[in-house]
Protein backbone atom coordinates (compact mmCIF):
# COMPACT_ATOMS: atom_id res chain seq x y z
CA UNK A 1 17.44 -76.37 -66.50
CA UNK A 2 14.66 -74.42 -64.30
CA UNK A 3 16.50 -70.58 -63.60
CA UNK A 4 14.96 -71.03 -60.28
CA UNK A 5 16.26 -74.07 -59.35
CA UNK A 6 20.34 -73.08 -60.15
CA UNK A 7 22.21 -72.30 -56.22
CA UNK A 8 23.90 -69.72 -55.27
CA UNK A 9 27.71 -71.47 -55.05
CA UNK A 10 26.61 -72.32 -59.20
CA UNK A 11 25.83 -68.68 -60.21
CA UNK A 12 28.98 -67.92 -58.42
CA UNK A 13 31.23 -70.61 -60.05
CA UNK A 14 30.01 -69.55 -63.62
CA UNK A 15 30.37 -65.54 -62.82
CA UNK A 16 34.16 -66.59 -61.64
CA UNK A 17 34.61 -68.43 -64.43
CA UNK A 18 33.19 -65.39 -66.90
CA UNK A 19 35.23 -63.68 -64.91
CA UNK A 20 38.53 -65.22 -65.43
CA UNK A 21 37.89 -66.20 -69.07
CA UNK A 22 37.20 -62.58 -69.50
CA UNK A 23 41.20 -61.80 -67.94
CA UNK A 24 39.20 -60.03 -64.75
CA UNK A 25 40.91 -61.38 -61.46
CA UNK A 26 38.12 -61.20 -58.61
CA UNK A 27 39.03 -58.72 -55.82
CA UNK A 28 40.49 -60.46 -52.42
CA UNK A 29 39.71 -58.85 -49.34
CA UNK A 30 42.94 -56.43 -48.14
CA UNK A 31 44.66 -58.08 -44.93
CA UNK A 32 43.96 -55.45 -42.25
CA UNK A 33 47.43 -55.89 -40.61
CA UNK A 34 49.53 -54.44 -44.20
CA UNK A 35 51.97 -52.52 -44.44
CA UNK A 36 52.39 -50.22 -46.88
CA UNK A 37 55.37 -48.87 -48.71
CA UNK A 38 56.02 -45.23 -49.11
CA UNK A 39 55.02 -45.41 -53.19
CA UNK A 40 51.67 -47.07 -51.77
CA UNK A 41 51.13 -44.91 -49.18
CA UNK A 42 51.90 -41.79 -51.74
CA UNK A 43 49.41 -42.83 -53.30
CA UNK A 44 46.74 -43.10 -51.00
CA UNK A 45 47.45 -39.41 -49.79
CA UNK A 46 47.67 -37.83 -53.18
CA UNK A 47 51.13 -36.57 -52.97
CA UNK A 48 54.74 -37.71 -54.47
CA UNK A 49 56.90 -40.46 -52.83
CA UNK A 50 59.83 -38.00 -52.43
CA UNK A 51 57.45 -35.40 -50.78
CA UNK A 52 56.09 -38.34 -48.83
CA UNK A 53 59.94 -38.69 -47.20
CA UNK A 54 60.36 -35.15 -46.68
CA UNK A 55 56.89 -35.37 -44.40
CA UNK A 56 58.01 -38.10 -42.77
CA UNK A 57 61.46 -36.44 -41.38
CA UNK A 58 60.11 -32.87 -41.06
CA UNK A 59 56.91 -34.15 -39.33
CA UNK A 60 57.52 -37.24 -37.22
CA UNK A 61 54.77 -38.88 -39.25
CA UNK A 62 54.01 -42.64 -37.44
CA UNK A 63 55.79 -45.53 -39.42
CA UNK A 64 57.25 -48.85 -39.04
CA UNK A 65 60.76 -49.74 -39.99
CA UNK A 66 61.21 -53.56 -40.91
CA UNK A 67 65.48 -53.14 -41.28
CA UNK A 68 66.21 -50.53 -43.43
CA UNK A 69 62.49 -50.53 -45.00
CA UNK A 70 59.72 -48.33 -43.91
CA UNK A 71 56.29 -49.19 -43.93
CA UNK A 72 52.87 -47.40 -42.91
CA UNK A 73 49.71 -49.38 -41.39
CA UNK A 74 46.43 -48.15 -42.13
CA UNK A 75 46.50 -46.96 -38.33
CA UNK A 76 49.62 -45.28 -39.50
CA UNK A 77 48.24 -43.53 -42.58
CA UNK A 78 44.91 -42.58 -41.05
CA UNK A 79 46.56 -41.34 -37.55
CA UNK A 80 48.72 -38.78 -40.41
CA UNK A 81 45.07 -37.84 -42.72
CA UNK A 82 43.99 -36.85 -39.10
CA UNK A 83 46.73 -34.82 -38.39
CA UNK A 84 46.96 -33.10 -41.69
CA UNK A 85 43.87 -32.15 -41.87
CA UNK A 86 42.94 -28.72 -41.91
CA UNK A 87 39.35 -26.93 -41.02
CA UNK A 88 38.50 -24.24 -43.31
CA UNK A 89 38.25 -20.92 -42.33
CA UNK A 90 35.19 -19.34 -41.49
CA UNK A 91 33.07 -17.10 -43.75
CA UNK A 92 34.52 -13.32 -44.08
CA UNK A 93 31.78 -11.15 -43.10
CA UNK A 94 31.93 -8.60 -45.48
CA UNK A 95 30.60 -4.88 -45.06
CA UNK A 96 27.82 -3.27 -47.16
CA UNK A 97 28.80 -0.58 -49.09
CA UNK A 98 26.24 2.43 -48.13
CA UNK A 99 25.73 4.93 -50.66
């Protein structure tokens, strides 16, 4: 077989097939409308779940309750990044010493 003459949709079978013979599961693209859970969401803020609930009540933090479950859209999670975020203090001047 010419390597020019192999398609696109073949190189891409055989690389999924590599792939899955290999145990590597390609990557599907994340539904934009997800909700999160709070041990997700944790995660994608860098803190505990448990300090994650404490935020949430002290704060007012967006969510979405689905019953008794709560849930955080991407809106939800980058609406509280955006209102955590912190800018840093300016430079101290400092004084020079004279001797």
């Amino acid at each position: 077989m010419d390597p020019l003459s192999v398609s696109i949709e073949d190189l891409t079978k055989a690389l999924v097939a590599a792939l899955a013979e290999a145990g590597i599961k390609p990557v599907e693209p994340e539904d934009p409308d997800k909700l999160f859970t709070p041990g997700e969401t944790a995660v994608i803020l860098g803190i505990s779940r448990s300090h994650l609930y404490k935020l949430r009540l002290a704060n007012q933090w967006p969510h979405h309750m689905l019953g008794s479950e709560i849930r955080f859209s991407r809106a939800d999670i980058e609406a509280i990044k955006a209102s955590t975020r912190h800018e840093p203090p300016p430079p101290r001047r400092t004084r020079s010493r004279l001797k």
